[in-house]
PDB file of N, CA and C in Angstrom:
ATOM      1  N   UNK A   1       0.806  -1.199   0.000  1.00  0.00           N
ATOM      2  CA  UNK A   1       0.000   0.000   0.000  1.00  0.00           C
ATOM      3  C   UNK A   1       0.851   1.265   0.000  1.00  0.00           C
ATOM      4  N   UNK A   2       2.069   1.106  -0.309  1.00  0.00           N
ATOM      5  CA  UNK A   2       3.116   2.414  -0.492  1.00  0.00           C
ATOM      6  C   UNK A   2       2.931   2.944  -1.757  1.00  0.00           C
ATOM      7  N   UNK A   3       3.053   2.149  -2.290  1.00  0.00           N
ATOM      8  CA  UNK A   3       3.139   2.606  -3.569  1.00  0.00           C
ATOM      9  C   UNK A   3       1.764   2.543  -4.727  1.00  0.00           C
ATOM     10  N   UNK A   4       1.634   3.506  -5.279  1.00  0.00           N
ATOM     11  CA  UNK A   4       0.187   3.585  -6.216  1.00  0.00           C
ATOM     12  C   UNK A   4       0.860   3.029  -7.208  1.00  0.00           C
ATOM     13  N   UNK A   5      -0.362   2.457  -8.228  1.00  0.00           N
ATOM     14  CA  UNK A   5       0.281   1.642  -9.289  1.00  0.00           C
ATOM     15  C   UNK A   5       0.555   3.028 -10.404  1.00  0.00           C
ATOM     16  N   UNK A   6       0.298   4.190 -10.585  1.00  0.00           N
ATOM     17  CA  UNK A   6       1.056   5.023 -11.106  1.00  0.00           C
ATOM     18  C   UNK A   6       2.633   5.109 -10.942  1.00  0.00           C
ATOM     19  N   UNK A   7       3.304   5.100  -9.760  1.00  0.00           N
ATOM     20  CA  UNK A   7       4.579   4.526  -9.214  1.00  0.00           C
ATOM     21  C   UNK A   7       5.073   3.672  -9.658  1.00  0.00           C
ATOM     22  N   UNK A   8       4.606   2.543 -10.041  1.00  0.00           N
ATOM     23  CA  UNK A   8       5.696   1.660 -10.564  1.00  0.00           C
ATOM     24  C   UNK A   8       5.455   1.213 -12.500  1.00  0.00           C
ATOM     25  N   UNK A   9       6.845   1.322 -13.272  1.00  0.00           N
ATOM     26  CA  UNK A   9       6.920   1.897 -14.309  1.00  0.00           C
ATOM     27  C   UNK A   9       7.694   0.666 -14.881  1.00  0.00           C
ATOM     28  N   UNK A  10       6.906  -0.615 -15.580  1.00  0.00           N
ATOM     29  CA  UNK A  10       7.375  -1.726 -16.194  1.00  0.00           C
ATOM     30  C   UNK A  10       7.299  -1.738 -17.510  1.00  0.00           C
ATOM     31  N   UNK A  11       8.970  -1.219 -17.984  1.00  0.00           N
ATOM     32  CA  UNK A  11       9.672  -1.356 -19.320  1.00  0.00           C
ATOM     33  C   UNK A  11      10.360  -3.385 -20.023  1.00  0.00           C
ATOM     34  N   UNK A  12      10.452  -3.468 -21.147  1.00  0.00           N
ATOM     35  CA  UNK A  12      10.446  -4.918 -21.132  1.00  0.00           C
ATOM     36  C   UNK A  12      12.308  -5.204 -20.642  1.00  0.00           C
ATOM     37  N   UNK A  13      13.038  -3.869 -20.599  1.00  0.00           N
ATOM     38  CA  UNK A  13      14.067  -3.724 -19.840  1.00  0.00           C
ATOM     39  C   UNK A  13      14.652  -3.435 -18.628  1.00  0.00           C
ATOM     40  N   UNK A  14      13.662  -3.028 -17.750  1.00  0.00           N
ATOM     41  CA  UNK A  14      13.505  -2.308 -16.683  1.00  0.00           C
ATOM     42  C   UNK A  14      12.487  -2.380 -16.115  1.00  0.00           C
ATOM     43  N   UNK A  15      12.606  -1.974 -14.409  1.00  0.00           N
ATOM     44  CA  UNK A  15      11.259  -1.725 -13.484  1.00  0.00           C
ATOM     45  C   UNK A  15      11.671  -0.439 -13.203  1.00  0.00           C
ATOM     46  N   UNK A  16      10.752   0.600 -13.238  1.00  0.00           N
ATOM     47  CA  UNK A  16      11.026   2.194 -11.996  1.00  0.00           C
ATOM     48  C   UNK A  16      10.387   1.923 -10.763  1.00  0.00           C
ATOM     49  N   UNK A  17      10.769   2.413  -9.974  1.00  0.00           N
ATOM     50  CA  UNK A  17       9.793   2.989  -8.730  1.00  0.00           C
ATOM     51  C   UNK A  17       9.841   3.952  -8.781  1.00  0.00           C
ATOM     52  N   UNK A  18       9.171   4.792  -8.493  1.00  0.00           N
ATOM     53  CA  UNK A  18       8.772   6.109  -7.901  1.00  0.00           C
ATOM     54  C   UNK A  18       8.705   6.026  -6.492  1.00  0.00           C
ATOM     55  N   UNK A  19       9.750   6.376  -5.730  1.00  0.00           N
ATOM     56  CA  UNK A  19      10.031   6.186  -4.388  1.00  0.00           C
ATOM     57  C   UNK A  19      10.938   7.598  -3.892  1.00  0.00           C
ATOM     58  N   UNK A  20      10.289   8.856  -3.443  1.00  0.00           N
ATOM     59  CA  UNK A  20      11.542   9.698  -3.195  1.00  0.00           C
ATOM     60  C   UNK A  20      12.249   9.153  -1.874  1.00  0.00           C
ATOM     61  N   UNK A  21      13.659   9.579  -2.257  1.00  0.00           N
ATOM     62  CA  UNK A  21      14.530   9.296  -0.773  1.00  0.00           C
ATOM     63  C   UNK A  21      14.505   8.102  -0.633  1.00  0.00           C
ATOM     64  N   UNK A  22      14.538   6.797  -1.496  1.00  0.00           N
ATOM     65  CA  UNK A  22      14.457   5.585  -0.872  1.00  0.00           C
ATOM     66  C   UNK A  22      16.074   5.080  -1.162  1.00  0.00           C
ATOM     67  N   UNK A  23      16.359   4.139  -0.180  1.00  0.00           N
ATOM     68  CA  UNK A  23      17.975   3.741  -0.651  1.00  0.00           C
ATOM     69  C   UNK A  23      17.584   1.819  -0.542  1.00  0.00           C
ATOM     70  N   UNK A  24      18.685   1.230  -1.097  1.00  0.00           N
ATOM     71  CA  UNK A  24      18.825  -0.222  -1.094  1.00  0.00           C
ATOM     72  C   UNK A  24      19.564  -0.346   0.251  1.00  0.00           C
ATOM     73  N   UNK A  25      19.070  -1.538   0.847  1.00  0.00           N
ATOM     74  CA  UNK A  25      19.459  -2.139   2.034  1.00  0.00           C
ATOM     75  C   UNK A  25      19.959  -4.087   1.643  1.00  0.00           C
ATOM     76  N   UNK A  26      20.626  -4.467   2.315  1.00  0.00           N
ATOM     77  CA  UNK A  26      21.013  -6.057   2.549  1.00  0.00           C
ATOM     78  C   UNK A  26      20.752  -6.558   3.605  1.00  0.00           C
ATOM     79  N   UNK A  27      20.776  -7.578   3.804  1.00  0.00           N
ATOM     80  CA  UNK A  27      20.003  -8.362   4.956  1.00  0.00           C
ATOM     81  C   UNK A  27      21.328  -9.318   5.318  1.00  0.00           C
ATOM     82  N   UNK A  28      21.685  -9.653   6.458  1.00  0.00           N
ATOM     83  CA  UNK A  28      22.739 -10.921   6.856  1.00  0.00           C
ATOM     84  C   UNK A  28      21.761 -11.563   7.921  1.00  0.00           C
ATOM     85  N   UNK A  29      21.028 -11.343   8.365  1.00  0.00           N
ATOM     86  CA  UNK A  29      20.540 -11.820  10.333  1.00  0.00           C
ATOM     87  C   UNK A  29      19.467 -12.632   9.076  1.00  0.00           C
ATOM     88  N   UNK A  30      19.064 -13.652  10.273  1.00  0.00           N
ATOM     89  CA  UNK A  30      18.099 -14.835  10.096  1.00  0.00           C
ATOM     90  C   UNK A  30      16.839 -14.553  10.629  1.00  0.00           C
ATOM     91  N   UNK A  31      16.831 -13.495  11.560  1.00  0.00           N
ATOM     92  CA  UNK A  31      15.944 -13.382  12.625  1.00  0.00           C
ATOM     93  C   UNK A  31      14.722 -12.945  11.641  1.00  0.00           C
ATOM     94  N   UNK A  32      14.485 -12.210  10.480  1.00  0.00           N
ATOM     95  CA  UNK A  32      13.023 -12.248   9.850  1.00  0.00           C
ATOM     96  C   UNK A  32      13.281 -13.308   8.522  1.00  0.00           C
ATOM     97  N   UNK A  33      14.217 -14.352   8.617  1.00  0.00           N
ATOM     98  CA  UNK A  33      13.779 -15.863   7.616  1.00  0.00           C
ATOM     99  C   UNK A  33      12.075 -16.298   7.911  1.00  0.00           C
ATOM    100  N   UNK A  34      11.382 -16.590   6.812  1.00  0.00           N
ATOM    101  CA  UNK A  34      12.092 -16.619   5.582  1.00  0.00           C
ATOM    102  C   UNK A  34      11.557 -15.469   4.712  1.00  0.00           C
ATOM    103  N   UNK A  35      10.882 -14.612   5.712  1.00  0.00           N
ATOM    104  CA  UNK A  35      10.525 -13.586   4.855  1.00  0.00           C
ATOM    105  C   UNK A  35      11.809 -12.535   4.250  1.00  0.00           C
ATOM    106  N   UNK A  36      12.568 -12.219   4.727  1.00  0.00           N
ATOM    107  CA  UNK A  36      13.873 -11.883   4.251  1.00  0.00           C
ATOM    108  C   UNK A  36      15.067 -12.769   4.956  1.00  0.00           C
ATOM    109  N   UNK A  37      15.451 -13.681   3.598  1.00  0.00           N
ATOM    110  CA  UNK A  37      16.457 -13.882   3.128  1.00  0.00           C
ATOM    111  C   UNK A  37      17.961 -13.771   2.973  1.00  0.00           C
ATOM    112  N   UNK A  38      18.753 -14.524   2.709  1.00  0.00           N
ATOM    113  CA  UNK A  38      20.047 -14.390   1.983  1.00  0.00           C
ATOM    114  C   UNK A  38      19.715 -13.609   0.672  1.00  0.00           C
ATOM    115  N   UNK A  39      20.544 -12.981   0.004  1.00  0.00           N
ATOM    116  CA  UNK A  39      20.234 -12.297  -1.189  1.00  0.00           C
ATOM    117  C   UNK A  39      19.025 -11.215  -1.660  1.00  0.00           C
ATOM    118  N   UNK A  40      18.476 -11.006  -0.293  1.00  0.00           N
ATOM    119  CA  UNK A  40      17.199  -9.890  -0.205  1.00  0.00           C
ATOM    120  C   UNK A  40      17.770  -8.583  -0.813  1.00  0.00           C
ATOM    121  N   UNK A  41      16.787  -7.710  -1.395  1.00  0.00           N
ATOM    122  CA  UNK A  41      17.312  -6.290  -1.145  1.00  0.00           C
ATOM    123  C   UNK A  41      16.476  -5.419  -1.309  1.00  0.00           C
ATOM    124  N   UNK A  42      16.470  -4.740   0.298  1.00  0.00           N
ATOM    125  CA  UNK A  42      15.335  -4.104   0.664  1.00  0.00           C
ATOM    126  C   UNK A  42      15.244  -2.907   0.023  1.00  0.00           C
ATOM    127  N   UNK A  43      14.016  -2.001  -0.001  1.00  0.00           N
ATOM    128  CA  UNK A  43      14.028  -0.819  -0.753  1.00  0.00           C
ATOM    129  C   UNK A  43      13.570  -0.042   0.856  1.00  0.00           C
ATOM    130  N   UNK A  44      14.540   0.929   1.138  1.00  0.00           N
ATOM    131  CA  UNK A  44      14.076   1.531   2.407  1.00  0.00           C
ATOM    132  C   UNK A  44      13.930   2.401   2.043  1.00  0.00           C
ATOM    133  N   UNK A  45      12.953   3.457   3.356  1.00  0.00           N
ATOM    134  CA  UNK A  45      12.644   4.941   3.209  1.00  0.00           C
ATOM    135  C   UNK A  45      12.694   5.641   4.431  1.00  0.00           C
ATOM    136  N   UNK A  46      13.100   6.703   5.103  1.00  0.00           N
ATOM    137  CA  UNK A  46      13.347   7.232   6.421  1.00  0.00           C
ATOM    138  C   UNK A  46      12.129   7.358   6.371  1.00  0.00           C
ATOM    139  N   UNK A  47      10.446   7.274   7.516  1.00  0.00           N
ATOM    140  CA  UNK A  47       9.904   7.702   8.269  1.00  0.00           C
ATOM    141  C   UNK A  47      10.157   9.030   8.681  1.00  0.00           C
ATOM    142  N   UNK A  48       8.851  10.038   8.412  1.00  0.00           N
ATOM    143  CA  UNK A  48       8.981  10.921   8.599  1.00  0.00           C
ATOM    144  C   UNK A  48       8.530  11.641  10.015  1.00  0.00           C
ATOM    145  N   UNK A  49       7.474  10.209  10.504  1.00  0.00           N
ATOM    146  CA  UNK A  49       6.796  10.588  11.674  1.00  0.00           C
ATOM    147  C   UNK A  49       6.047   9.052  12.404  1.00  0.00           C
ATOM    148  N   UNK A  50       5.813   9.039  13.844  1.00  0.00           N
ATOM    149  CA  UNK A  50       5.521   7.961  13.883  1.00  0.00           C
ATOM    150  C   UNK A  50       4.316   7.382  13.365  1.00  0.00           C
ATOM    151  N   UNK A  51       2.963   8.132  12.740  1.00  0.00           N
ATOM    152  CA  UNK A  51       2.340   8.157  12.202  1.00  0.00           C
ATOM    153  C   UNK A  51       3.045   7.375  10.781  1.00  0.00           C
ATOM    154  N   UNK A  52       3.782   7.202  10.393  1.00  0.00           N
ATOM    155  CA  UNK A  52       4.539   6.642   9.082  1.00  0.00           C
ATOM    156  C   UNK A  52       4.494   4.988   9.332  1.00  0.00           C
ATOM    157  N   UNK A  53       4.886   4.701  10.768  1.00  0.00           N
ATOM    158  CA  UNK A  53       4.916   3.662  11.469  1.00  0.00           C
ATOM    159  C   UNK A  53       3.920   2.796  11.764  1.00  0.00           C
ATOM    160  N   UNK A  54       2.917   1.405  11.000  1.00  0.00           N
ATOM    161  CA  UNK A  54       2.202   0.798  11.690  1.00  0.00           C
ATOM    162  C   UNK A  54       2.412  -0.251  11.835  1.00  0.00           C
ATOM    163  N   UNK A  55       1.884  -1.386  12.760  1.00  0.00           N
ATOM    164  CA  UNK A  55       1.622  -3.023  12.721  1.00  0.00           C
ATOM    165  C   UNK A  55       1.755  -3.712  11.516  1.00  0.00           C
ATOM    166  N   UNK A  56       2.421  -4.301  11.624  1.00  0.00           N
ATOM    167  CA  UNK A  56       3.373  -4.667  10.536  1.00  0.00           C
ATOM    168  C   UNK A  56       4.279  -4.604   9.545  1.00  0.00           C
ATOM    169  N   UNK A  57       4.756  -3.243  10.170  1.00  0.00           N
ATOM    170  CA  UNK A  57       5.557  -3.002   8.720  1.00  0.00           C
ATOM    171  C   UNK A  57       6.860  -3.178   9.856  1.00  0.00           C
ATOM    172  N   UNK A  58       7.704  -2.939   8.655  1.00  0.00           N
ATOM    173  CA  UNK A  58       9.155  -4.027   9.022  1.00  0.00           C
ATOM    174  C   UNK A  58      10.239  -2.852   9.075  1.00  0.00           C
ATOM    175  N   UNK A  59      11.127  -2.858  10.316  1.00  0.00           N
ATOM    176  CA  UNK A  59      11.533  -1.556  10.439  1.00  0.00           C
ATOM    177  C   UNK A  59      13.108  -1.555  10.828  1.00  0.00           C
ATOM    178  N   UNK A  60      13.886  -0.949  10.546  1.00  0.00           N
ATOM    179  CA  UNK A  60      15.380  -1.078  10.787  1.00  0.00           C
ATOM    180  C   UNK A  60      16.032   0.302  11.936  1.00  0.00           C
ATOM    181  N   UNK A  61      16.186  -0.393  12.800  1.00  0.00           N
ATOM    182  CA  UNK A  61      16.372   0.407  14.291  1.00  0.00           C
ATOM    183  C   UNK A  61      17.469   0.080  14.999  1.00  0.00           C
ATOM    184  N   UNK A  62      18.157   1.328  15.379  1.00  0.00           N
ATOM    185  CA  UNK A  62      19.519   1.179  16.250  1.00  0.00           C
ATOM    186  C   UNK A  62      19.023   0.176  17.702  1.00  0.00           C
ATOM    187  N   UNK A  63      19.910  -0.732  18.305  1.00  0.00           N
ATOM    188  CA  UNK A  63      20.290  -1.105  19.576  1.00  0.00           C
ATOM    189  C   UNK A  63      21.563  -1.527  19.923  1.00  0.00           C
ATOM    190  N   UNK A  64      22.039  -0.816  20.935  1.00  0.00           N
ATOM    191  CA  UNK A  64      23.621  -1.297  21.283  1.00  0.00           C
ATOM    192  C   UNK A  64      24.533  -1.152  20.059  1.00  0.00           C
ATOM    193  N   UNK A  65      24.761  -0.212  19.569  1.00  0.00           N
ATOM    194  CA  UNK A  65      25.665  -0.125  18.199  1.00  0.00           C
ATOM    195  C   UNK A  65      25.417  -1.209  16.805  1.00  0.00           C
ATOM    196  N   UNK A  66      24.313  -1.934  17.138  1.00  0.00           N
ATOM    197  CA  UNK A  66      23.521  -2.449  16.131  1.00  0.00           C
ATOM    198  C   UNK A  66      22.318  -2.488  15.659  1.00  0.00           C
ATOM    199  N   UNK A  67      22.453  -2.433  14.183  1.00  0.00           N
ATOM    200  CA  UNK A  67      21.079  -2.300  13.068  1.00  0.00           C
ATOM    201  C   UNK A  67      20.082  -3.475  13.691  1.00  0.00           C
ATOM    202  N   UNK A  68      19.263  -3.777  13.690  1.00  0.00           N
ATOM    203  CA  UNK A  68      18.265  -4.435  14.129  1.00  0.00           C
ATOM    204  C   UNK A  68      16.596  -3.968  13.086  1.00  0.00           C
ATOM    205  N   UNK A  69      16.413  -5.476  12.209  1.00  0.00           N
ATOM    206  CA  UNK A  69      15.916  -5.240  11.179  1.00  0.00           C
ATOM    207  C   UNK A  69      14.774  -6.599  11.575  1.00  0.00           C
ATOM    208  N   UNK A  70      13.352  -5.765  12.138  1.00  0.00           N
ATOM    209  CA  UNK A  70      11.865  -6.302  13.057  1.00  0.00           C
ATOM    210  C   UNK A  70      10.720  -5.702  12.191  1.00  0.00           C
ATOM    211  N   UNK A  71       9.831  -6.277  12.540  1.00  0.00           N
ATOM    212  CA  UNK A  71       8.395  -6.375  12.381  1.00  0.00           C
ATOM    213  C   UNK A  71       7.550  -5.704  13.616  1.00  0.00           C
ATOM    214  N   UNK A  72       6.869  -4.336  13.534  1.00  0.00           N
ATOM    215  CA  UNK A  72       6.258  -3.561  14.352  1.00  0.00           C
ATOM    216  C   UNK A  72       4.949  -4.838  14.439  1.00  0.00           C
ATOM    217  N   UNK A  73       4.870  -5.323  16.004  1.00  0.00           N
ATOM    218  CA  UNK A  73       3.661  -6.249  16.245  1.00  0.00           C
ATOM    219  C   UNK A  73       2.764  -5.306  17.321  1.00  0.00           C
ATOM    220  N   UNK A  74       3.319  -4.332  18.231  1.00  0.00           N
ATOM    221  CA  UNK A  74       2.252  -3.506  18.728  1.00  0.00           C
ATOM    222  C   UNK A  74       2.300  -2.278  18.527  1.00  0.00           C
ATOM    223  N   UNK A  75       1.761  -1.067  18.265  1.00  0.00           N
ATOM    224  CA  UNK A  75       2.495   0.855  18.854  1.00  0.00           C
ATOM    225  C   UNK A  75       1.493   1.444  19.726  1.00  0.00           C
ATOM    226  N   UNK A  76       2.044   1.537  20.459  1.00  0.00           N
ATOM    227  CA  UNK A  76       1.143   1.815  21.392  1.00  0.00           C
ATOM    228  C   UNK A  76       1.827   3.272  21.667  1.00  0.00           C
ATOM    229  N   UNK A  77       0.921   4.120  23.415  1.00  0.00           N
ATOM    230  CA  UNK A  77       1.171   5.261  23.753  1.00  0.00           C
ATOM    231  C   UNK A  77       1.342   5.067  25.244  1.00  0.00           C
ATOM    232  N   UNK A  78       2.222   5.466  25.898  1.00  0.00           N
ATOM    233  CA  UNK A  78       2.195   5.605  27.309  1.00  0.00           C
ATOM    234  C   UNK A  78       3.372   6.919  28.119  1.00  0.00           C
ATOM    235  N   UNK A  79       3.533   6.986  29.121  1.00  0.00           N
ATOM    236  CA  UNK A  79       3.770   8.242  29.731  1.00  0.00           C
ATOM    237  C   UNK A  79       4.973   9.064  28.665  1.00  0.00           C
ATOM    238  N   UNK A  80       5.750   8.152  28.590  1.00  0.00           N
ATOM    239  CA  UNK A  80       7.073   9.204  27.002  1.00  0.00           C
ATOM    240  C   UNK A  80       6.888   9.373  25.690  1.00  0.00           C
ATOM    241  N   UNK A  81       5.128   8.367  25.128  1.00  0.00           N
ATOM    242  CA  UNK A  81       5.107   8.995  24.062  1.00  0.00           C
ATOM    243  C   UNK A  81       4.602   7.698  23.286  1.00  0.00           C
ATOM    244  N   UNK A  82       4.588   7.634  22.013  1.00  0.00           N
ATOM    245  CA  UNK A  82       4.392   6.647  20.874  1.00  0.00           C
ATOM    246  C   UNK A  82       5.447   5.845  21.319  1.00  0.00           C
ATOM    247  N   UNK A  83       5.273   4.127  21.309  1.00  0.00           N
ATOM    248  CA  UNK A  83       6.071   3.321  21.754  1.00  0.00           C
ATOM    249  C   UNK A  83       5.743   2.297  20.498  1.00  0.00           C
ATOM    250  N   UNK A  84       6.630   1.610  20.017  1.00  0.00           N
ATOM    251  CA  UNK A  84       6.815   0.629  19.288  1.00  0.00           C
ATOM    252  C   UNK A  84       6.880  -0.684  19.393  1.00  0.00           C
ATOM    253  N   UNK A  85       6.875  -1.938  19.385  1.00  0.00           N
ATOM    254  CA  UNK A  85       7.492  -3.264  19.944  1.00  0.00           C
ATOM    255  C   UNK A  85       7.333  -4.018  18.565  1.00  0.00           C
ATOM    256  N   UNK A  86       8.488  -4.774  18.623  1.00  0.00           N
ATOM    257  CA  UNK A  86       9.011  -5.457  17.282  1.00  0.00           C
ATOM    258  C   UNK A  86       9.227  -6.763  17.721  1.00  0.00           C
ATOM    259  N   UNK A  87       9.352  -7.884  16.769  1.00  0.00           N
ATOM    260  CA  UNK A  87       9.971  -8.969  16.665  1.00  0.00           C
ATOM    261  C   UNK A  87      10.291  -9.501  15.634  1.00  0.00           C
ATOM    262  N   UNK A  88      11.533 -10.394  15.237  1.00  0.00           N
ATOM    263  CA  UNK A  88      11.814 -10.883  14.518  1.00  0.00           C
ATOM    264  C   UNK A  88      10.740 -12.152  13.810  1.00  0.00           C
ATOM    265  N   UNK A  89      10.371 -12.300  12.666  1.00  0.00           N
ATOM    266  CA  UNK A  89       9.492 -13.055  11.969  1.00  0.00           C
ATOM    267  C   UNK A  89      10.205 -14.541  12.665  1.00  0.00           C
ATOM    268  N   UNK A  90      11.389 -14.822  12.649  1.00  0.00           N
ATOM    269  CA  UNK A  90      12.013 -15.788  12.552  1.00  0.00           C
ATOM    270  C   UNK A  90      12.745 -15.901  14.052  1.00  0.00           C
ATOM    271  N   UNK A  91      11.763 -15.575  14.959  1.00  0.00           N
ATOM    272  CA  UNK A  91      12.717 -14.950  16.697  1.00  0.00           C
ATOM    273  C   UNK A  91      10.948 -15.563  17.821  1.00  0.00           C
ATOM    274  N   UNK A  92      11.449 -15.795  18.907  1.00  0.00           N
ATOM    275  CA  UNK A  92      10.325 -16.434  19.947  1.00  0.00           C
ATOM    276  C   UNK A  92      10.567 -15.366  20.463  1.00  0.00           C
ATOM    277  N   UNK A  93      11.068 -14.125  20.534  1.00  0.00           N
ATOM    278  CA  UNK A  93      10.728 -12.929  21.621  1.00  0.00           C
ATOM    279  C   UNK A  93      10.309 -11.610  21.119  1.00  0.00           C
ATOM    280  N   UNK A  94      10.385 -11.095  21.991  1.00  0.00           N
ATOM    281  CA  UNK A  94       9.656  -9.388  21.282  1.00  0.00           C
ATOM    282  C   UNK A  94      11.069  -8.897  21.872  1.00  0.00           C
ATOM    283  N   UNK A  95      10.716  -7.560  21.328  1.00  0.00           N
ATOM    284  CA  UNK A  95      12.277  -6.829  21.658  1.00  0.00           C
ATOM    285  C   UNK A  95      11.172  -5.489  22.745  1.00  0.00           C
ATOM    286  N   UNK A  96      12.006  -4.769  23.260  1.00  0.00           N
ATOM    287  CA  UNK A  96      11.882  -3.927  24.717  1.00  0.00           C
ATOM    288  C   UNK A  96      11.350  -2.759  23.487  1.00  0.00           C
ATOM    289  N   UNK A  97      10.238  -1.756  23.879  1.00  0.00           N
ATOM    290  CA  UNK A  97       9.708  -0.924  23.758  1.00  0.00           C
ATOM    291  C   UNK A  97      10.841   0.001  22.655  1.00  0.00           C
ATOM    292  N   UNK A  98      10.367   0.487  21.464  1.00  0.00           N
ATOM    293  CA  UNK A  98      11.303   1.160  20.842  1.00  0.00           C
ATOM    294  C   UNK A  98      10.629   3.076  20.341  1.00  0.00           C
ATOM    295  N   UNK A  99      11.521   3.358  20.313  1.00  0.00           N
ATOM    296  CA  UNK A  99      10.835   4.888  20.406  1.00  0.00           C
ATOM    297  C   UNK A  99      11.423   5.150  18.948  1.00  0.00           C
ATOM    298  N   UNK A 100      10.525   6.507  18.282  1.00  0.00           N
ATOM    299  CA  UNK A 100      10.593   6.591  16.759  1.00  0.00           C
ATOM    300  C   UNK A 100      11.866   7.570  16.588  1.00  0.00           C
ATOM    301  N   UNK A 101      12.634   7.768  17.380  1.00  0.00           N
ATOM    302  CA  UNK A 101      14.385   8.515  17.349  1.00  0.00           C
ATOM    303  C   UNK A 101      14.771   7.353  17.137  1.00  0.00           C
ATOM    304  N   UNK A 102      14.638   6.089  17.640  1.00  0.00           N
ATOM    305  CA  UNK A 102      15.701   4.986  17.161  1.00  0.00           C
ATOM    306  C   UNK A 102      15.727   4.592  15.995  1.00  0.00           C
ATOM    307  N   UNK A 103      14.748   4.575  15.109  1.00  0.00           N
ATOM    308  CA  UNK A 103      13.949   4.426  13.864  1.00  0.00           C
ATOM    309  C   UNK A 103      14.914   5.218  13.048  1.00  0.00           C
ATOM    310  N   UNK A 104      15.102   3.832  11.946  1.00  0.00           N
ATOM    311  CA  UNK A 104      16.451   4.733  10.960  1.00  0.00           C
ATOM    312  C   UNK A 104      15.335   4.308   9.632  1.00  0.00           C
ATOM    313  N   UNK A 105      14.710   3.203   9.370  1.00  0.00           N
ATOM    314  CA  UNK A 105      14.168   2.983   7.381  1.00  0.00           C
ATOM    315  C   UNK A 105      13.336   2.037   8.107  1.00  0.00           C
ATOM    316  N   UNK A 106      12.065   2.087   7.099  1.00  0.00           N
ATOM    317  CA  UNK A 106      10.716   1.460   7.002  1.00  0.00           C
ATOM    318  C   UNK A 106      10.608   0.582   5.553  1.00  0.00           C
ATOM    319  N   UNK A 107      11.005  -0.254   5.684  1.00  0.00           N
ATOM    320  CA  UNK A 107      10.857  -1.395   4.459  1.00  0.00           C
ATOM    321  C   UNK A 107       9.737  -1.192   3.802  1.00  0.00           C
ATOM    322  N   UNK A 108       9.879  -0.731   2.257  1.00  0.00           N
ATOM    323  CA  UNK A 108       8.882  -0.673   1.555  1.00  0.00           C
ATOM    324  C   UNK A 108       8.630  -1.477   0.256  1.00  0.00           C
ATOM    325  N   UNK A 109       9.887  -2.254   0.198  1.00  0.00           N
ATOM    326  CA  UNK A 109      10.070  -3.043  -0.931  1.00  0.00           C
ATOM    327  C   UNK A 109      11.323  -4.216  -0.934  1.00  0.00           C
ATOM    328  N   UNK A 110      10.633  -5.310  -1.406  1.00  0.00           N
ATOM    329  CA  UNK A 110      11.951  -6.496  -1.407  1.00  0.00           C
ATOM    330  C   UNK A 110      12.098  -6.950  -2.840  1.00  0.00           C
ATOM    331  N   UNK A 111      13.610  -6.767  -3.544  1.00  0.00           N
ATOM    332  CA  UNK A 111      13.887  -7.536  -4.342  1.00  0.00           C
ATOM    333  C   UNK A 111      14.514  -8.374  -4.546  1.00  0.00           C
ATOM    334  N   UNK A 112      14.355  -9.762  -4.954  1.00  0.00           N
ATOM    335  CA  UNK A 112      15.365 -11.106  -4.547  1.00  0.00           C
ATOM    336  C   UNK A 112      16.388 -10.997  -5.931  1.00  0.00           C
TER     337      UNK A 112
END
C-alpha cells in the first residue's frame, strides 16, 4: 500500500519505482527468515513521523551499536510517548519498547 500503481513503471528492460529518498538495504541476520532472506534487497525509506509507522511493517532500528531489522507487532502510547514493539518473523521474543528517534528505514520493498 506504499506505492500507487502510477509509481511503478514496467519497461520490457527495466522496473522504476517512484520512491523519493528511498535507498537499497542487505540483509545478513536470520531473525526475519524466511521472509527476508540471503540475497534480499530491501528498498528503504526514512519515516517521517511515527504516524509513518504501523503493525506490521518491518523496520530497521539502532540497539547497542547495532542495526536491528523487526516487524512492528504492537504501537502503542504511554507516559514518554508513541512506543513501538518489534519482533523478529524468525525470533520467539519481542524486543523492549522502541521509540521513533531509534527508527532509521521502514521497508517498503523487497527484491530477490
Amino acid at each position: 500500500d506504499y506505492l500507487n500503481d502510477d509509481d511503478i513503471l514496467v519497461y520490457s528492460d527495466k522496473v522504476i519505482l517512484k520512491i523519493n529518498n528511498a535507498e537499497v538495504s542487505n540483509y545478513e541476520s536470520d531473525s526475519m527468515y524466511p521472509f527476508l532472506g540471503e540475497g534480499a534487497n530491501g528498498i528503504v525509506v526514512k519515516p517521517e513521523t511515527e504516524k509513518d509507522i504501523n503493525v506490521g511493517d518491518i523496520i530497521t532500528f539502532r540497539r547497542n551499536d547495532k542495526l536491528v531489522v523487526h516487524r512492528v507487532i504492537e504501537k502503542g502510547i504511554d507516559e514518554r510517548g508513541v512506543y513501538f514493539i518489534t519482533k523478529g518473523d524468525n525470533s520467539d521474543f519481542a524486543d523492549d519498547k522502541i521509540r521513533f528517534e531509534e527508527i532509521e528505514h521502514k521497508l517498503v520493498g523487497i527484491v530477490y
